[in-house]
N, C-alpha and C. Protein backbone atom coordinates (compact mmCIF):
# COMPACT_ATOMS: atom_id res chain seq x y z
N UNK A 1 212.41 -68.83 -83.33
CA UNK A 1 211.43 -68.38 -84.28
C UNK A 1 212.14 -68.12 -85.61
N UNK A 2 211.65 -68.63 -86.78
CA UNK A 2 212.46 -68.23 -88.09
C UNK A 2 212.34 -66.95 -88.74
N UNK A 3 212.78 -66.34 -89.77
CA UNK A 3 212.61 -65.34 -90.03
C UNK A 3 212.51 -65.11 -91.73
N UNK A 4 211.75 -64.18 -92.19
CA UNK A 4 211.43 -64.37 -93.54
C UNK A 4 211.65 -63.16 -93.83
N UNK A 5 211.53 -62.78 -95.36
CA UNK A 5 211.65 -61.97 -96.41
C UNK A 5 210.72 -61.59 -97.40
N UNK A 6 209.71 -60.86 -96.94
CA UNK A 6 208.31 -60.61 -97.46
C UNK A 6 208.32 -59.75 -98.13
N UNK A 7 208.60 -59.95 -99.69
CA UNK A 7 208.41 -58.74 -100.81
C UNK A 7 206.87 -57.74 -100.46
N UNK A 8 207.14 -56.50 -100.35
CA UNK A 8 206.49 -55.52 -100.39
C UNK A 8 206.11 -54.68 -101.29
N UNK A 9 204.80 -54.12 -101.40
CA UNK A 9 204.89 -52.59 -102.13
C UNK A 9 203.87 -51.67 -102.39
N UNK A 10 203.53 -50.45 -102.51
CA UNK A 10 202.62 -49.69 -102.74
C UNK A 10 202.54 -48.64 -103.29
N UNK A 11 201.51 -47.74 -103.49
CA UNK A 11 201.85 -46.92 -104.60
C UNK A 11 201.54 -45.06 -103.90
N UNK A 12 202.11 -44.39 -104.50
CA UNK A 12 202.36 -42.91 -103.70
C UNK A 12 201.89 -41.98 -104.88
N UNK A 13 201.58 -40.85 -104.41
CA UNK A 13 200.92 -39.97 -105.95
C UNK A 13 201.42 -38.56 -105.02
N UNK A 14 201.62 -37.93 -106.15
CA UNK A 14 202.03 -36.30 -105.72
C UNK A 14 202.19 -35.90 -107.12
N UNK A 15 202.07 -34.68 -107.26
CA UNK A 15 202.08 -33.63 -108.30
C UNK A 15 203.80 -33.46 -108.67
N UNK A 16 203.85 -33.06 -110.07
CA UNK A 16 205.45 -32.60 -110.52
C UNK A 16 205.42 -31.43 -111.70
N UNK A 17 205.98 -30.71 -111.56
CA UNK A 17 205.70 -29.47 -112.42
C UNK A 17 206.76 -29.42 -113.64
N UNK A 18 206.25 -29.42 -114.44
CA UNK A 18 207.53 -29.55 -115.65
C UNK A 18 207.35 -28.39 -116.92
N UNK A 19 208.07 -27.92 -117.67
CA UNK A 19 208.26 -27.12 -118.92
C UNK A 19 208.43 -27.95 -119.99
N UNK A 20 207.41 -28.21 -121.12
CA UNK A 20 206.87 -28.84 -122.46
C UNK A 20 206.27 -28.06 -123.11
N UNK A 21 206.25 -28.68 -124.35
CA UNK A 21 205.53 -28.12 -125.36
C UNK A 21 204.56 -28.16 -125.52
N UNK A 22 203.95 -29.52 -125.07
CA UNK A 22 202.53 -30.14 -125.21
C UNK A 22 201.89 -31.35 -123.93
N UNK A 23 201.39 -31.70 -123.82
CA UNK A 23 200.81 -32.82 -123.27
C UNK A 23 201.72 -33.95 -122.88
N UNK A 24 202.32 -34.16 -124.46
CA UNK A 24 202.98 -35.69 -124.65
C UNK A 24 204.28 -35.58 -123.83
N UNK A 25 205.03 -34.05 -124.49
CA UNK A 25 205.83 -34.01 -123.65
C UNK A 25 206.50 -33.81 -122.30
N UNK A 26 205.15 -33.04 -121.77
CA UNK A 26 205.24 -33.01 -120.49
C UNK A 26 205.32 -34.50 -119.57
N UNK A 27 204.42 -35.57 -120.36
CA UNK A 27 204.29 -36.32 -119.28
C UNK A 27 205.48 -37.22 -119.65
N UNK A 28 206.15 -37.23 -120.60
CA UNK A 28 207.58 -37.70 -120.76
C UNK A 28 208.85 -36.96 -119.97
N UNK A 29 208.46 -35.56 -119.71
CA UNK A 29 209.66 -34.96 -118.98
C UNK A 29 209.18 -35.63 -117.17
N UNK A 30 207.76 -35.75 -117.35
CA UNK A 30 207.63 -35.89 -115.35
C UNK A 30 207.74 -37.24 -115.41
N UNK A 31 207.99 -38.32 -116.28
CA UNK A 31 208.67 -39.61 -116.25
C UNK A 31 210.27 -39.30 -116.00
N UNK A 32 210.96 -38.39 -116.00
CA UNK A 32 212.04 -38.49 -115.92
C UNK A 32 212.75 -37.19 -114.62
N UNK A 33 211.87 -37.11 -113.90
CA UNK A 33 211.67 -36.45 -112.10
C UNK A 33 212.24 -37.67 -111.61
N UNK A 34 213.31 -36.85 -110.93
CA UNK A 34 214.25 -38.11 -109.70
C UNK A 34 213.32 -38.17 -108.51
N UNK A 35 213.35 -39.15 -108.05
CA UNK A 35 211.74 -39.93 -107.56
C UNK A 35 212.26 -39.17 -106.03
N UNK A 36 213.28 -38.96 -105.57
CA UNK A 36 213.76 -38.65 -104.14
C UNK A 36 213.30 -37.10 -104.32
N UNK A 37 213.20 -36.29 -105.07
CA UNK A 37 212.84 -34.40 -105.44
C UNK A 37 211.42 -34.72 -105.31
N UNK A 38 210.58 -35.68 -105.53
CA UNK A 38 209.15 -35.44 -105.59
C UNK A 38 208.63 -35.02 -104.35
N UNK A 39 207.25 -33.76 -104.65
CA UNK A 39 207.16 -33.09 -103.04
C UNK A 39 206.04 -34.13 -102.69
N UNK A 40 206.23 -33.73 -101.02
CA UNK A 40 205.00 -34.26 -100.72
C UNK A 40 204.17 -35.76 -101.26
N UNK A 41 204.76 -36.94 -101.33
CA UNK A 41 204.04 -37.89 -101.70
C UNK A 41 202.88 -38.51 -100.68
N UNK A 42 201.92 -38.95 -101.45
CA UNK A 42 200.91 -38.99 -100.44
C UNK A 42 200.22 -40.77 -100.37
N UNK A 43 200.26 -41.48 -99.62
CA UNK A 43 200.16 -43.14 -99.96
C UNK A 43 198.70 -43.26 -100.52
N UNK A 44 198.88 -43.91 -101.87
CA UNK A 44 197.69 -44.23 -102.10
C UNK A 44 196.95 -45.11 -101.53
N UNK A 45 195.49 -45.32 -101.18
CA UNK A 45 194.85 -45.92 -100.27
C UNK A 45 194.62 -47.47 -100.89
N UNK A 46 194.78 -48.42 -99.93
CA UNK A 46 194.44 -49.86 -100.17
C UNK A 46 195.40 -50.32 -101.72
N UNK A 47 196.62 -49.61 -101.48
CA UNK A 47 197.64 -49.80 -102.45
C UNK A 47 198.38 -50.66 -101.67
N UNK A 48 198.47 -51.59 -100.96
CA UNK A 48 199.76 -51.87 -99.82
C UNK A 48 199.53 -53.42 -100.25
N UNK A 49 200.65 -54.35 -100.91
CA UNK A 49 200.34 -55.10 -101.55
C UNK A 49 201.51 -56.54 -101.22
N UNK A 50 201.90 -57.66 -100.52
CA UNK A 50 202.66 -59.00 -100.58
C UNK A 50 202.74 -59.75 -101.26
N UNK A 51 203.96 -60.03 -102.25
CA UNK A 51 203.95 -60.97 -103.27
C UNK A 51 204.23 -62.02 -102.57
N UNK A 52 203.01 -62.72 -102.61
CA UNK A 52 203.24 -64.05 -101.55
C UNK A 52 204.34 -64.91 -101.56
N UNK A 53 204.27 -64.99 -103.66
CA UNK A 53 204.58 -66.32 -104.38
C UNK A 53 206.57 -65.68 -104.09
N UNK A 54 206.98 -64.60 -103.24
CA UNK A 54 208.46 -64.49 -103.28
C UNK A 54 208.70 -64.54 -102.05
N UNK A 55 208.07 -64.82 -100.69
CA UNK A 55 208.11 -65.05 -99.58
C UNK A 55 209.23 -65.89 -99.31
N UNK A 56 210.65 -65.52 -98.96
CA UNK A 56 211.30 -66.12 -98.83
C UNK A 56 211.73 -66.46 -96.99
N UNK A 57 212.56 -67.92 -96.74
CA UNK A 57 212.69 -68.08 -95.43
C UNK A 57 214.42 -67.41 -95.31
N UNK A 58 214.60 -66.97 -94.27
CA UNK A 58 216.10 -66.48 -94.39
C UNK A 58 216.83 -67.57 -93.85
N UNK A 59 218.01 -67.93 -93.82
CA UNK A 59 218.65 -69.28 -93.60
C UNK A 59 219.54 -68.57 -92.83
N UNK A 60 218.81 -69.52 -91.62
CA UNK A 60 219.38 -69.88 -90.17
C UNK A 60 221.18 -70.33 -90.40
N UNK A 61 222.19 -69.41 -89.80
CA UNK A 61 223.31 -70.09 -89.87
C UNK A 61 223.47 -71.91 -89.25
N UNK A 62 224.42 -73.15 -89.94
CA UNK A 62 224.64 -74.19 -88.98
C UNK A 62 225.34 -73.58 -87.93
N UNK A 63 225.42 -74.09 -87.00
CA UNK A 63 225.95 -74.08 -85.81
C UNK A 63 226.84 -75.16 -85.48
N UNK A 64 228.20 -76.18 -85.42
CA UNK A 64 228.47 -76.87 -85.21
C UNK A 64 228.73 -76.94 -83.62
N UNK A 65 227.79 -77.91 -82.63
CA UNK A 65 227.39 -77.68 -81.35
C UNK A 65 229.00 -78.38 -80.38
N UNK A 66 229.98 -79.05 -81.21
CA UNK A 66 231.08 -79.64 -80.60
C UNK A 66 232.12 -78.33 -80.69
N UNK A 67 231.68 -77.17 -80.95
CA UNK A 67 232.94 -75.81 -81.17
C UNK A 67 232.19 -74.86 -80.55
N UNK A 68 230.88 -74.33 -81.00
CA UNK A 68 230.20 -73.57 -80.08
C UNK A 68 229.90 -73.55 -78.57
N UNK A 69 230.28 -72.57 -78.00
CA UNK A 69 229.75 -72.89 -76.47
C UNK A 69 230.46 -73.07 -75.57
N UNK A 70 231.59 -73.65 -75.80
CA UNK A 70 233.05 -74.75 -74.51
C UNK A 70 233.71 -73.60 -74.55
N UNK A 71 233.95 -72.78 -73.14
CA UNK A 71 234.55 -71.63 -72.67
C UNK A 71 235.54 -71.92 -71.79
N UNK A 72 235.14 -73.09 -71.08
CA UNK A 72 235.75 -73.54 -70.46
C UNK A 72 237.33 -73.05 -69.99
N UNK A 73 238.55 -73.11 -71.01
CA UNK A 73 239.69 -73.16 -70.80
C UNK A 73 239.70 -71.43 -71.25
N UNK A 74 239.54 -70.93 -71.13
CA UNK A 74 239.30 -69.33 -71.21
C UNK A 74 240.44 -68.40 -70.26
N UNK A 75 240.00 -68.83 -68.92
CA UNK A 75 240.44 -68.22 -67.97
C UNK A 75 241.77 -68.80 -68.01
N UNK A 76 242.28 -69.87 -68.85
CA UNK A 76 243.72 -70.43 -68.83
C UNK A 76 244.49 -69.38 -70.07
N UNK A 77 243.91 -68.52 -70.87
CA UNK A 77 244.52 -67.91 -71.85
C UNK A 77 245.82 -66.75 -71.11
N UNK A 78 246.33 -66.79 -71.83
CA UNK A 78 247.62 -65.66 -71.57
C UNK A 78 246.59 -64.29 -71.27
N UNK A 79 246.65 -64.06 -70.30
CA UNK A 79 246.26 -62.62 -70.17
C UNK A 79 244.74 -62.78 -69.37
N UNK A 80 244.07 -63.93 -69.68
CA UNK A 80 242.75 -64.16 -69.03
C UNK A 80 241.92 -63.82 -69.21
N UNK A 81 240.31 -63.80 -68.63
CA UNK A 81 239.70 -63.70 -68.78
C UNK A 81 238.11 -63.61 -67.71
C-alpha cells in the first residue's frame, strides 16, 4: 500500500489577556502571545481543511532484489548465526 503526505489544517480560538493603551494596541500586543502559553484553545467548528493541490506520494525506497534477501551463507560467518 503507498503512502502519502496530506497537508493539513484548522483553526483554534481562545481568549489572551494583554496590557495596552488602546484597542490598536492591544490587539498588536495579543499578535505577539507565544502560541504554546495560549489557555485553553478550543477547535473551531468545520475549520478542518486538505490542501489537495500539495498531496504528496512518499517515495518508496528501490530495493535492489539480487542483494536483498540471500541469508543464506549467514550461519557460515565467524561467530554465526
Amino acid at each position: 500500500m503507498k503512502k502519502f503526505l496530506v497537508p493539513v489544517s484548522w483553526s483554534v480560538s481562545t481568549w489572551v489577556e494583554v496590557e495596552a493603551e488602546d484597542i490598536d494596541e492591544a490587539a498588536h500586543e495579543a499578535s505577539g502571545v507565544d502560541l504554546d502559553l495560549m489557555p485553553d484553545p478550543e477547535y473551531v467548528g468545520d475549520s478542518f481543511e486538505i490542501n489537495y493541490e500539495d498531496i504528496q506520494e512518499v517515495p518508496q525506497p528501490h530495493v535492489d532484489p539480487d542483494i536483498v534477501g540471500d541469508f543464506s551463507t549467514w550461519d557460515k560467518m565467524p561467530g554465526g548465526f
